[in-house]
Structures are given as structure tokens and as C-alpha cells.
PDB file of N, CA and C in Angstrom:
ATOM      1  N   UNK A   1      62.244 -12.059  22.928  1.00  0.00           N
ATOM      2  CA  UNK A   1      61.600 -11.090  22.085  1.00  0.00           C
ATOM      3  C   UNK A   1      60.517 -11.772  21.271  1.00  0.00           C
ATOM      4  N   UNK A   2      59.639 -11.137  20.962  1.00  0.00           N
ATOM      5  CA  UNK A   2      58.768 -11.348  20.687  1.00  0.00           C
ATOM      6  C   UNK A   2      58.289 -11.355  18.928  1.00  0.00           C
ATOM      7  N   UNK A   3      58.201 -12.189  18.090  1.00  0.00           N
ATOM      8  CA  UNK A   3      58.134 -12.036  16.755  1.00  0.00           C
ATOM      9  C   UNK A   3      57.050 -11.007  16.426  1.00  0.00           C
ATOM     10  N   UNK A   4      56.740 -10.887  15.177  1.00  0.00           N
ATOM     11  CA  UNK A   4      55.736 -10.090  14.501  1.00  0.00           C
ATOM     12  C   UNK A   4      54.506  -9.984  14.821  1.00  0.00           C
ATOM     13  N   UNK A   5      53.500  -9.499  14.858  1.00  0.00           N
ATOM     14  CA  UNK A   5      52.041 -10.184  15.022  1.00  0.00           C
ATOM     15  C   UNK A   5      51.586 -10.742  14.134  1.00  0.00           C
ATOM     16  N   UNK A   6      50.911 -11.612  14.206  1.00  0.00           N
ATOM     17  CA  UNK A   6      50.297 -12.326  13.207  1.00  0.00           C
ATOM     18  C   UNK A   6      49.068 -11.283  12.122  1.00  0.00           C
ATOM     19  N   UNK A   7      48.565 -11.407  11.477  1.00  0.00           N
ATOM     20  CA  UNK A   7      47.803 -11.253  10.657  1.00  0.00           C
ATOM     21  C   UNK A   7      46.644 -11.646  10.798  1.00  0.00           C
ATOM     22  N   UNK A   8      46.052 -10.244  11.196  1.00  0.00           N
ATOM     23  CA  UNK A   8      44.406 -10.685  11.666  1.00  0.00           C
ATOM     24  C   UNK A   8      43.626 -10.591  10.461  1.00  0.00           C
ATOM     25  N   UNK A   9      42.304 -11.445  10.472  1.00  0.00           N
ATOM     26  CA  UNK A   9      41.729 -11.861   9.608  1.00  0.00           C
ATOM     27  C   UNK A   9      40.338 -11.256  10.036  1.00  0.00           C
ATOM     28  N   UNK A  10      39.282 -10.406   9.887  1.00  0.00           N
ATOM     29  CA  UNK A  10      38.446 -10.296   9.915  1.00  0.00           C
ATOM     30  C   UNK A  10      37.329 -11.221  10.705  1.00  0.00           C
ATOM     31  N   UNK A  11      36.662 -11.086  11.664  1.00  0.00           N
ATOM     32  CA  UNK A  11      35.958 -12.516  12.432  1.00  0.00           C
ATOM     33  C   UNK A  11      34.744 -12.719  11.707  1.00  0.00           C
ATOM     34  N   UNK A  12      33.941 -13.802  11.184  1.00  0.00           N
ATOM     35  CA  UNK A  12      32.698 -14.044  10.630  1.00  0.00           C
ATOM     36  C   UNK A  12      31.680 -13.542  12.083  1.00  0.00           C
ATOM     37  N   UNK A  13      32.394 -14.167  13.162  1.00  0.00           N
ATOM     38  CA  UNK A  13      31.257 -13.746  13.933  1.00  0.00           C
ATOM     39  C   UNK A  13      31.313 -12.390  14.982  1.00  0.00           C
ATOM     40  N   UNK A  14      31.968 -11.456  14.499  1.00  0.00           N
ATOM     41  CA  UNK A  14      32.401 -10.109  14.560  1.00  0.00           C
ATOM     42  C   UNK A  14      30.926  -9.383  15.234  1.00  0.00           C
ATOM     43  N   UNK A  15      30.914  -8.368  15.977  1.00  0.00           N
ATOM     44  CA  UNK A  15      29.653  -7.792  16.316  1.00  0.00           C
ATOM     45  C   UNK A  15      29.547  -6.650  15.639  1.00  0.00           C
ATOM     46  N   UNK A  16      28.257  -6.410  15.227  1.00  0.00           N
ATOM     47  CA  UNK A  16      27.844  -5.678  13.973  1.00  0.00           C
ATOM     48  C   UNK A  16      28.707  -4.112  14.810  1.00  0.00           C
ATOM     49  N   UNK A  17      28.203  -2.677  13.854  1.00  0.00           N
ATOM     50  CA  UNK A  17      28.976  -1.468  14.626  1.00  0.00           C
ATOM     51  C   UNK A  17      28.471  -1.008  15.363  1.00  0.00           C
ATOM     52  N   UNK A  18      28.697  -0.259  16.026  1.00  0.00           N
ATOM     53  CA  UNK A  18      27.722   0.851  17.024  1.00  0.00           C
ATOM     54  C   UNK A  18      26.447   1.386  16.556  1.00  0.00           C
ATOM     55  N   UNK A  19      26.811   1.988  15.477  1.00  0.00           N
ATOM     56  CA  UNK A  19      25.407   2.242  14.767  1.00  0.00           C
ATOM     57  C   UNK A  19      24.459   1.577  14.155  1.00  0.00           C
ATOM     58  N   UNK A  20      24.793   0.334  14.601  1.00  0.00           N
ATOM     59  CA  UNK A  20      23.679  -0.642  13.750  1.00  0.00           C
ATOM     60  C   UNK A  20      22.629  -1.031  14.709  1.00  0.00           C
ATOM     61  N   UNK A  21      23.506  -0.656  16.162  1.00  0.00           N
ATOM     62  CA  UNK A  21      22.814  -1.321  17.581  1.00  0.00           C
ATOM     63  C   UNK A  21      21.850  -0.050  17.838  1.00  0.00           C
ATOM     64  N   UNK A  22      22.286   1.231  17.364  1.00  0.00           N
ATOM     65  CA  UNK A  22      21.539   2.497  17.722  1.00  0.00           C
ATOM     66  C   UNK A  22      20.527   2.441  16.851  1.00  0.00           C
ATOM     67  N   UNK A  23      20.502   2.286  15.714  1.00  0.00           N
ATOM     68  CA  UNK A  23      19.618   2.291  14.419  1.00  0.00           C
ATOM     69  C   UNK A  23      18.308   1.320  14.967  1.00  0.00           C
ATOM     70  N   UNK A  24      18.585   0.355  15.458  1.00  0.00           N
ATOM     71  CA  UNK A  24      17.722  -0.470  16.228  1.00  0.00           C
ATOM     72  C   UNK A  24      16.975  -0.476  17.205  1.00  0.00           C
ATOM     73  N   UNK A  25      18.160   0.218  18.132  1.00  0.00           N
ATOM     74  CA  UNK A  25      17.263   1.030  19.386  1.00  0.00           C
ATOM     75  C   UNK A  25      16.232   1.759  19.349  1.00  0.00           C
ATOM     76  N   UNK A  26      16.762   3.151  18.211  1.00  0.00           N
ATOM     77  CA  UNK A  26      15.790   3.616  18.023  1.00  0.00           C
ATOM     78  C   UNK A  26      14.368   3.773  17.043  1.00  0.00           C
ATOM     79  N   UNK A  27      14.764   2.256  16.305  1.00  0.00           N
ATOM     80  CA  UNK A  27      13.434   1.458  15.831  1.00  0.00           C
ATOM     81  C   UNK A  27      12.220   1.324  16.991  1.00  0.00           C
ATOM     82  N   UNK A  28      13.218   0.376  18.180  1.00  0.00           N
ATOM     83  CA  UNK A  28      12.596   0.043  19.027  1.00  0.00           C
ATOM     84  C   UNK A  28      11.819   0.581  19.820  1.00  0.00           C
ATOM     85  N   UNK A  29      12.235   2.239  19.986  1.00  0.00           N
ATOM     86  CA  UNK A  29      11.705   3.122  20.245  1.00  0.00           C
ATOM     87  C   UNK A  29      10.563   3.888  20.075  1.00  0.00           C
ATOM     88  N   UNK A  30      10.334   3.933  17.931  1.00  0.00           N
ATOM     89  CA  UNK A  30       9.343   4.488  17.637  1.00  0.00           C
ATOM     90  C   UNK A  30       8.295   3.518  17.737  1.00  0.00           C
ATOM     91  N   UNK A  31       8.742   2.133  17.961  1.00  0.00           N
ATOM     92  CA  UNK A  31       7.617   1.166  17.805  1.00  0.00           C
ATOM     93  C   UNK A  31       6.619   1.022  19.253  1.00  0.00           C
ATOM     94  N   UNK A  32       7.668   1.329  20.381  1.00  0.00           N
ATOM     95  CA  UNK A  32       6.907   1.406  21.491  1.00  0.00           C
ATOM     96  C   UNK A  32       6.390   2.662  21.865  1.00  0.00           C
ATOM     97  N   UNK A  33       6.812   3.763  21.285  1.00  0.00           N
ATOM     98  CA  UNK A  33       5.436   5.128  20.979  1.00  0.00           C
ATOM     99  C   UNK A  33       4.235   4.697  20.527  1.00  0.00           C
ATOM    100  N   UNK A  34       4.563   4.035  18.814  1.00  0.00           N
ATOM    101  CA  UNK A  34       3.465   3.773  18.033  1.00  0.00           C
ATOM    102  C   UNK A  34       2.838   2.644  19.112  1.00  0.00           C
ATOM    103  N   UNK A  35       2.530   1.796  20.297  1.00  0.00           N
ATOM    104  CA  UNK A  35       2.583   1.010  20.573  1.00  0.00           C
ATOM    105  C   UNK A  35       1.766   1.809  21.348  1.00  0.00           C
ATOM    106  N   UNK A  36       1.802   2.435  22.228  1.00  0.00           N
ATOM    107  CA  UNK A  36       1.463   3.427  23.139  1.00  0.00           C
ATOM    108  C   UNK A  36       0.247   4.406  22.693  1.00  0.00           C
ATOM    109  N   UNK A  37       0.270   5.040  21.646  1.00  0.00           N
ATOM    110  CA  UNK A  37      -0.234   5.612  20.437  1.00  0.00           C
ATOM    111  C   UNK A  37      -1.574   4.917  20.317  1.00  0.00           C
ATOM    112  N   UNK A  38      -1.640   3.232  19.896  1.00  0.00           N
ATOM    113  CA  UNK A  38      -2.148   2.994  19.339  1.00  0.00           C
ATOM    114  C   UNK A  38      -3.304   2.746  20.655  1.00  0.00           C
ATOM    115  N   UNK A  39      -2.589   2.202  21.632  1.00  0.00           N
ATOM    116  CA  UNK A  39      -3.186   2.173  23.253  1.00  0.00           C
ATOM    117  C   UNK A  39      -4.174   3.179  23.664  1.00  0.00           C
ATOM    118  N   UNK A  40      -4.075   4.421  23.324  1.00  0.00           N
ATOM    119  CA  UNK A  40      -4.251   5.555  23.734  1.00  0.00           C
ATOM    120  C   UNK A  40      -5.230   6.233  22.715  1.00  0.00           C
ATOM    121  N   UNK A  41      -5.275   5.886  21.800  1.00  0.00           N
ATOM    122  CA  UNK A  41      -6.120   6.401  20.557  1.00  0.00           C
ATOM    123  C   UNK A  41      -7.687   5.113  20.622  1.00  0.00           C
ATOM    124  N   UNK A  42      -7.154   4.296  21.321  1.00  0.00           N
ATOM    125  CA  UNK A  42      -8.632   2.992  21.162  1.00  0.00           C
ATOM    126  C   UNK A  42      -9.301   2.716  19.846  1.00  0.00           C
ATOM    127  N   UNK A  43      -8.525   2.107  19.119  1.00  0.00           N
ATOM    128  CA  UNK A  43      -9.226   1.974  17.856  1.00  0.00           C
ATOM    129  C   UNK A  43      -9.542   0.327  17.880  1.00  0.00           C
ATOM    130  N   UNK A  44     -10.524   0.285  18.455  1.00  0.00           N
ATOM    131  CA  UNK A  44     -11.645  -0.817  19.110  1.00  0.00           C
ATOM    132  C   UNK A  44     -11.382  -2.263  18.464  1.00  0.00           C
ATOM    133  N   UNK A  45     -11.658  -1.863  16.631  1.00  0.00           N
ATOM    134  CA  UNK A  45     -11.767  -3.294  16.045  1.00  0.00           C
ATOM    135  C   UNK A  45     -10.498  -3.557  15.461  1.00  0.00           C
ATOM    136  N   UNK A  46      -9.367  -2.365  15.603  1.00  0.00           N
ATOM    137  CA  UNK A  46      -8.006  -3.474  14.954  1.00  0.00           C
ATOM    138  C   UNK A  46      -7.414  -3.085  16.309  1.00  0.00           C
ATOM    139  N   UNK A  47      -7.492  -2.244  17.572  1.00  0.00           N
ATOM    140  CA  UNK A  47      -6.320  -2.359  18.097  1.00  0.00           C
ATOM    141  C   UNK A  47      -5.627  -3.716  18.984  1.00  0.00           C
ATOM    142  N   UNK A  48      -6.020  -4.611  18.723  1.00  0.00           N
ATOM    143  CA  UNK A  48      -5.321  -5.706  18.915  1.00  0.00           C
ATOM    144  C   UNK A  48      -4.468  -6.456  18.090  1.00  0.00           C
ATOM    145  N   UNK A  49      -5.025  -6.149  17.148  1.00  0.00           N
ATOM    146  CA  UNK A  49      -4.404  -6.701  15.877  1.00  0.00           C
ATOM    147  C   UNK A  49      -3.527  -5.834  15.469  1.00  0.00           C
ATOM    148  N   UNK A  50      -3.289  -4.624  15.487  1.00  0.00           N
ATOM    149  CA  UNK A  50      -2.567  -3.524  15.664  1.00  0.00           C
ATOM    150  C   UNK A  50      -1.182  -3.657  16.390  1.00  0.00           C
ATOM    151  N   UNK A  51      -1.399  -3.597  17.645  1.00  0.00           N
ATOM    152  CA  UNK A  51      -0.727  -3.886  18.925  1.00  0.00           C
ATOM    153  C   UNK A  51       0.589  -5.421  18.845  1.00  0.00           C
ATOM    154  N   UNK A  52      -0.612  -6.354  18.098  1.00  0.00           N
ATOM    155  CA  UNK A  52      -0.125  -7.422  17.579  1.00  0.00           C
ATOM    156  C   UNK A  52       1.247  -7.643  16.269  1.00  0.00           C
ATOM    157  N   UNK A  53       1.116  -7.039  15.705  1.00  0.00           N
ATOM    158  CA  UNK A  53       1.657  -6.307  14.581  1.00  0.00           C
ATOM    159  C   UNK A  53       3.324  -5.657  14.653  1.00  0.00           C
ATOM    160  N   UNK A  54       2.608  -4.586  15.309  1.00  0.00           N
ATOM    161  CA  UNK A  54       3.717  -3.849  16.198  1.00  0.00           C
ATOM    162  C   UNK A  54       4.831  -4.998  16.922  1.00  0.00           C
ATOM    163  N   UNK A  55       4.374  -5.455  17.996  1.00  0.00           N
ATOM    164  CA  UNK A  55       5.151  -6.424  18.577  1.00  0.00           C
ATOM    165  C   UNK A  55       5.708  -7.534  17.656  1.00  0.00           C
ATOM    166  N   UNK A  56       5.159  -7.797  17.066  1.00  0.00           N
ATOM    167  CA  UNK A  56       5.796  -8.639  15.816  1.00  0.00           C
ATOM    168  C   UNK A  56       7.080  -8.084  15.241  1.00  0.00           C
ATOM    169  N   UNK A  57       7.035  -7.186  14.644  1.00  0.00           N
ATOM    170  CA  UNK A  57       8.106  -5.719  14.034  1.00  0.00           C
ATOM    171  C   UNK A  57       9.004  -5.980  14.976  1.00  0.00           C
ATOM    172  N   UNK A  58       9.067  -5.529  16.378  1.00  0.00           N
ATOM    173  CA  UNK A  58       9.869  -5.551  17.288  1.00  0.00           C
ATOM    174  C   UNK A  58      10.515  -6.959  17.941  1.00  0.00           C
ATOM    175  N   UNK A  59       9.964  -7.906  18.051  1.00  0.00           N
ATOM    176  CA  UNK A  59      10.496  -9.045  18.188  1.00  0.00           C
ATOM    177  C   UNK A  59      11.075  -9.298  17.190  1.00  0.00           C
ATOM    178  N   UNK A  60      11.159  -9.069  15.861  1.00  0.00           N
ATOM    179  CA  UNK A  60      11.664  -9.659  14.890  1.00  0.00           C
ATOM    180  C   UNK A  60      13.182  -8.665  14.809  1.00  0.00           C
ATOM    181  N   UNK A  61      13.291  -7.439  15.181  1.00  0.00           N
ATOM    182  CA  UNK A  61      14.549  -6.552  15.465  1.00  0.00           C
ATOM    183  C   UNK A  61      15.241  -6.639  16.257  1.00  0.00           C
ATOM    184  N   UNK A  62      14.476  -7.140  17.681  1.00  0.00           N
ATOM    185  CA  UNK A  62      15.386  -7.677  18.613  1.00  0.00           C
ATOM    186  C   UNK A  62      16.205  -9.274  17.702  1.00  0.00           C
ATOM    187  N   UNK A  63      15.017 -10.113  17.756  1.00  0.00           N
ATOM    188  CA  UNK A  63      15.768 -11.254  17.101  1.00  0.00           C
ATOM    189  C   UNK A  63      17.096 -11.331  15.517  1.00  0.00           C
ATOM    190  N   UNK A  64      16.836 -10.203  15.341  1.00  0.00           N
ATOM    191  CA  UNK A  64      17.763 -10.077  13.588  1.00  0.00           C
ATOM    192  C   UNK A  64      18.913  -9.520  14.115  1.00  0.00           C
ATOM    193  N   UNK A  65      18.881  -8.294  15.495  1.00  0.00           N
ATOM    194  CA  UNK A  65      20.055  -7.033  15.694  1.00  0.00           C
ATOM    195  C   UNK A  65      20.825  -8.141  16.725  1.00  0.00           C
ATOM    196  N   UNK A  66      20.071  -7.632  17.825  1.00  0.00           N
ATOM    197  CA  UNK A  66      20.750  -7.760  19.224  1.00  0.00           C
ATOM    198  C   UNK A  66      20.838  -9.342  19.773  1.00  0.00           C
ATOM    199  N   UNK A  67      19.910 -10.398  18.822  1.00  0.00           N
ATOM    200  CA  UNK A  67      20.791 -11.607  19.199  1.00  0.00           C
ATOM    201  C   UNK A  67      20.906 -12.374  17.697  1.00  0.00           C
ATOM    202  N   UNK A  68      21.910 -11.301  16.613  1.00  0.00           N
ATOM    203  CA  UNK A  68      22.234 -11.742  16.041  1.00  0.00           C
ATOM    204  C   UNK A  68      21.447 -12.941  15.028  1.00  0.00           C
ATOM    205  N   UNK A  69      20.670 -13.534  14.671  1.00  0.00           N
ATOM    206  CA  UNK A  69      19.887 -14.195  13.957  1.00  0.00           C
ATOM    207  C   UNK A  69      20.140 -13.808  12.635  1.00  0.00           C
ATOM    208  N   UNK A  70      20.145 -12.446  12.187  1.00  0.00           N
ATOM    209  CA  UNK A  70      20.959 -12.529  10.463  1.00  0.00           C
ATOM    210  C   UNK A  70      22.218 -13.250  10.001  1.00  0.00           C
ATOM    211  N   UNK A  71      22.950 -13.616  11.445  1.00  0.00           N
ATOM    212  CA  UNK A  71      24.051 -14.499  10.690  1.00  0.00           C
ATOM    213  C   UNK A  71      24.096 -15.654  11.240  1.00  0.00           C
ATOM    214  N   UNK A  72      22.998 -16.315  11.488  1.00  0.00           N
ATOM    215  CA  UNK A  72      22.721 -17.797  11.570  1.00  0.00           C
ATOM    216  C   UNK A  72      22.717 -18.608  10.369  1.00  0.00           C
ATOM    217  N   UNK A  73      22.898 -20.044  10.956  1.00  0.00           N
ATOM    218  CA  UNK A  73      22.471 -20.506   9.620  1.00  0.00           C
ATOM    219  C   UNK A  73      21.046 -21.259   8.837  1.00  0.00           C
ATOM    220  N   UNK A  74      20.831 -21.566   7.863  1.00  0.00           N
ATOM    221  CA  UNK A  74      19.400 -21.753   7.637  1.00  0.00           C
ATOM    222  C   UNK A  74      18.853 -22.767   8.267  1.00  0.00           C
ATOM    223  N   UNK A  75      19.310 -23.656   8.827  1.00  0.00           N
ATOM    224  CA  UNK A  75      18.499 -24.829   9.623  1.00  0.00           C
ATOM    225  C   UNK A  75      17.810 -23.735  11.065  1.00  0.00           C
ATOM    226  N   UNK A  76      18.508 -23.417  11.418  1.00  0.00           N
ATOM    227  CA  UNK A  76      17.780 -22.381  12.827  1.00  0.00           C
ATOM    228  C   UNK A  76      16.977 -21.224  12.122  1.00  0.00           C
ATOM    229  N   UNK A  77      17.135 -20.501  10.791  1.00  0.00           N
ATOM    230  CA  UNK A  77      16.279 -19.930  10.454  1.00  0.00           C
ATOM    231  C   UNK A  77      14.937 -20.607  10.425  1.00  0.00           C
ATOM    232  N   UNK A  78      14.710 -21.694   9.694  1.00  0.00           N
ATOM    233  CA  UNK A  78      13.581 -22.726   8.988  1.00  0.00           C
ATOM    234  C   UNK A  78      13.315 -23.143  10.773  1.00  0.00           C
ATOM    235  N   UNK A  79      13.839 -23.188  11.692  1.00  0.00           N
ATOM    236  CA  UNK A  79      13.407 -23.714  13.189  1.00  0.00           C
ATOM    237  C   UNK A  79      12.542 -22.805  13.826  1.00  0.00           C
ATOM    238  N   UNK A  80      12.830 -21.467  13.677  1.00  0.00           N
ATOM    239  CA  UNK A  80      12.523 -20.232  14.411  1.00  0.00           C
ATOM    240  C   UNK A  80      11.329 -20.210  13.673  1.00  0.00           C
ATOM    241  N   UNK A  81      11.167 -19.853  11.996  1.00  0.00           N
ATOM    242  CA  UNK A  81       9.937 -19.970  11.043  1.00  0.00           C
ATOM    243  C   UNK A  81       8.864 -20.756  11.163  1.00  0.00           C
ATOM    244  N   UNK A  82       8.953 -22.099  11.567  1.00  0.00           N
ATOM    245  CA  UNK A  82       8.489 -22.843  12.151  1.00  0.00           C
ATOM    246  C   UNK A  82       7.750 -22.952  13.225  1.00  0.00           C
ATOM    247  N   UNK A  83       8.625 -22.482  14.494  1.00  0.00           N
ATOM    248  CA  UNK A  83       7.911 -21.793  15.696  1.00  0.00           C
ATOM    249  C   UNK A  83       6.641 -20.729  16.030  1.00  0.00           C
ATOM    250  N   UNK A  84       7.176 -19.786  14.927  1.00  0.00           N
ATOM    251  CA  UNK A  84       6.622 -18.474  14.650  1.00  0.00           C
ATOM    252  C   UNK A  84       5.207 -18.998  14.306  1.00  0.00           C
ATOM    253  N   UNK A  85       5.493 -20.064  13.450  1.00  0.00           N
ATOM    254  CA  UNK A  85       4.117 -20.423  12.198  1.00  0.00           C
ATOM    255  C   UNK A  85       3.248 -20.653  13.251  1.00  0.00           C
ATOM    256  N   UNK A  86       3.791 -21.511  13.848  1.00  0.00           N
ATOM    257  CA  UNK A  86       2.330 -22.662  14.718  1.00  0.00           C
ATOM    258  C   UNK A  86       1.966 -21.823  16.056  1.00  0.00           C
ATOM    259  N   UNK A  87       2.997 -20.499  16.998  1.00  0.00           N
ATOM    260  CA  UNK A  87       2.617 -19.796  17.661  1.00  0.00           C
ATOM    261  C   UNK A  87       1.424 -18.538  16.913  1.00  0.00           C
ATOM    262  N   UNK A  88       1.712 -17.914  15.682  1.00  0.00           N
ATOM    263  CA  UNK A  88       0.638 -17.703  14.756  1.00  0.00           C
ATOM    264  C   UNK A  88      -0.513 -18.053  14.385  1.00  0.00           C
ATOM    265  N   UNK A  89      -0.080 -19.545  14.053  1.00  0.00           N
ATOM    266  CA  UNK A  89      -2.100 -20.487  14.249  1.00  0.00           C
ATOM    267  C   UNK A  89      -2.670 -20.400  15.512  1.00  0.00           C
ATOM    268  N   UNK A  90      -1.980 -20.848  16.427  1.00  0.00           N
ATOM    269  CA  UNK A  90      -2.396 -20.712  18.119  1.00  0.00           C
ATOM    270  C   UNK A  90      -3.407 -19.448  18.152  1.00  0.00           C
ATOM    271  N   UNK A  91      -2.500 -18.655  18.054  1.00  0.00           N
ATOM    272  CA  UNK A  91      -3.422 -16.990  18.317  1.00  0.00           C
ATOM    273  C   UNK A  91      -4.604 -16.657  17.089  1.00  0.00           C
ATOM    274  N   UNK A  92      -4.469 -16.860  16.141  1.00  0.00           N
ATOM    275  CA  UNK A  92      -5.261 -17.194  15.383  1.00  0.00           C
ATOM    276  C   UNK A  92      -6.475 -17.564  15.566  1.00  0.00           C
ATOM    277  N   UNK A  93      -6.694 -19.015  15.962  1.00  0.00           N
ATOM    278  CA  UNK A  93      -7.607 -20.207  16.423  1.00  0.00           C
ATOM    279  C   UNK A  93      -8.148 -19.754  17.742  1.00  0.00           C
ATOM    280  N   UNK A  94      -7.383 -18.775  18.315  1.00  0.00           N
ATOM    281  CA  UNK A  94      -8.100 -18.382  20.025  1.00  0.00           C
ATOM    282  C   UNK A  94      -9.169 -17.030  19.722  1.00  0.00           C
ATOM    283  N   UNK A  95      -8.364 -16.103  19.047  1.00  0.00           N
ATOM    284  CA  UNK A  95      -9.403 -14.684  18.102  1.00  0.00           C
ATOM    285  C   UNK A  95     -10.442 -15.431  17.628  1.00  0.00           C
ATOM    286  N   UNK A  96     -10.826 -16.129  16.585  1.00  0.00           N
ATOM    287  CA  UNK A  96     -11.548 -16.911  15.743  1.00  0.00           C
ATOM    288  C   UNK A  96     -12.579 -17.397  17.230  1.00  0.00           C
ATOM    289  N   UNK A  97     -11.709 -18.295  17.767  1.00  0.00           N
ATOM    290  CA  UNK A  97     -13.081 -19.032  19.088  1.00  0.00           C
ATOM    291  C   UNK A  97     -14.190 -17.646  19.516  1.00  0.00           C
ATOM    292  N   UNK A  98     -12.865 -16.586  20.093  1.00  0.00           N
ATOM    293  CA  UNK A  98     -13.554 -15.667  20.912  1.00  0.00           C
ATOM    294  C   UNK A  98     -14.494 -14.402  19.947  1.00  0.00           C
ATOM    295  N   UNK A  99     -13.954 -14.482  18.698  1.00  0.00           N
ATOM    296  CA  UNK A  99     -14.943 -13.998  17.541  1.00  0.00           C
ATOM    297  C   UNK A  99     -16.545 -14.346  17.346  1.00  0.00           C
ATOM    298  N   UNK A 100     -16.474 -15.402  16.793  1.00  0.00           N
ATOM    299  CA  UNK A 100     -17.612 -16.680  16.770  1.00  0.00           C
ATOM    300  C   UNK A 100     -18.217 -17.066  18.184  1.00  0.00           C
ATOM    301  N   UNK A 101     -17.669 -16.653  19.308  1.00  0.00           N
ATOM    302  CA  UNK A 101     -18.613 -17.181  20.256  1.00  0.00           C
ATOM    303  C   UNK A 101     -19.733 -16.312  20.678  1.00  0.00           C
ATOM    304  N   UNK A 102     -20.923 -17.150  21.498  1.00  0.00           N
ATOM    305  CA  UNK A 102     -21.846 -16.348  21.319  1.00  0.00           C
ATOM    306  C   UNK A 102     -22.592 -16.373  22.653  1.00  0.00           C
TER     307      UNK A 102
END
């Protein structure tokens, strides 16, 4: 026979609820309308930067919801920040060339 069950403890690394994954989805959703939207409307001198933007928003929801990144810890936060930064200058420094060139 089998003793008592033990006493479960809540998991730190527990997966968020159902509705947190839907709430997200359908972030993800309005962002790839507005995404579409913005495609479709041609607004010449920001829609790249626009477009840019957008996808930003959304990579950053995928990265916080669905692979978990809000409950990391700060050394991989400050890693990812990092990444972000210098993929940021990159694109930056390439607009700027293709701005200025003549």
C-alpha cells in the first residue's frame, strides 16, 4: 500500500495559463494585420521603419510569452540586450549608408 502523497509545491518553472498564451496570440495577431495594414496603405517614408517597429513588438512577445524569457535570469536578460543592441546598430549603419548615398 501505498502512503500519502506527498505535498506538492508549486513549480518556479510552471507554464504560464491558457490565457496568457491566448492574450498573446492574439497580440500577435493584431500586429500582423497592423503589419499588413501598414504594407497596403504605402506610407513611403516611415513604412519601413514602421514595419520595423511592428516586428520588434512581436519578437519581443514571442520572446517574453512563448519561450518564456520573463522568467529567466538577468545574466541572459543583459545577453539577449546586448544582442538586440549591436543587431540595432547593424540596421541602423545600413539605412544611414543607403540614406546618404548618392
Amino acid at each position: 500500500m501505498a502512503g500519502p502523497e506527498p505535498e506538492r509545491r508549486p513549480d518556479e518553472t510552471a507554464l504560464s495559463p491558457a490565457r496568457t498564451y491566448v492574450a498573446a496570440w492574439a497580440a500577435l495577431l493584431f500586429f500582423l494585420g497592423l503589419t499588413i495594414l501598414v504594407a497596403k496603405v504605402r506610407v513611403a517614408p516611415l513604412g519601413a521603419a514602421a514595419n520595423l517597429l511592428i516586428a520588434t513588438v512581436k519578437a519581443g512577445l514571442v520572446l517574453t510569452f512563448f519561450m518564456h524569457l520573463g522568467s529567466e535570469g538577468k545574466f541572459l536578460k543583459i545577453m539577449l540586450s546586448v544582442a538586440v543592441g549591436a543587431l540595432t546598430l547593424l540596421i541602423m549603419l545600413t539605412f544611414s549608408d543607403v540614406l546618404f548615398r548618392r
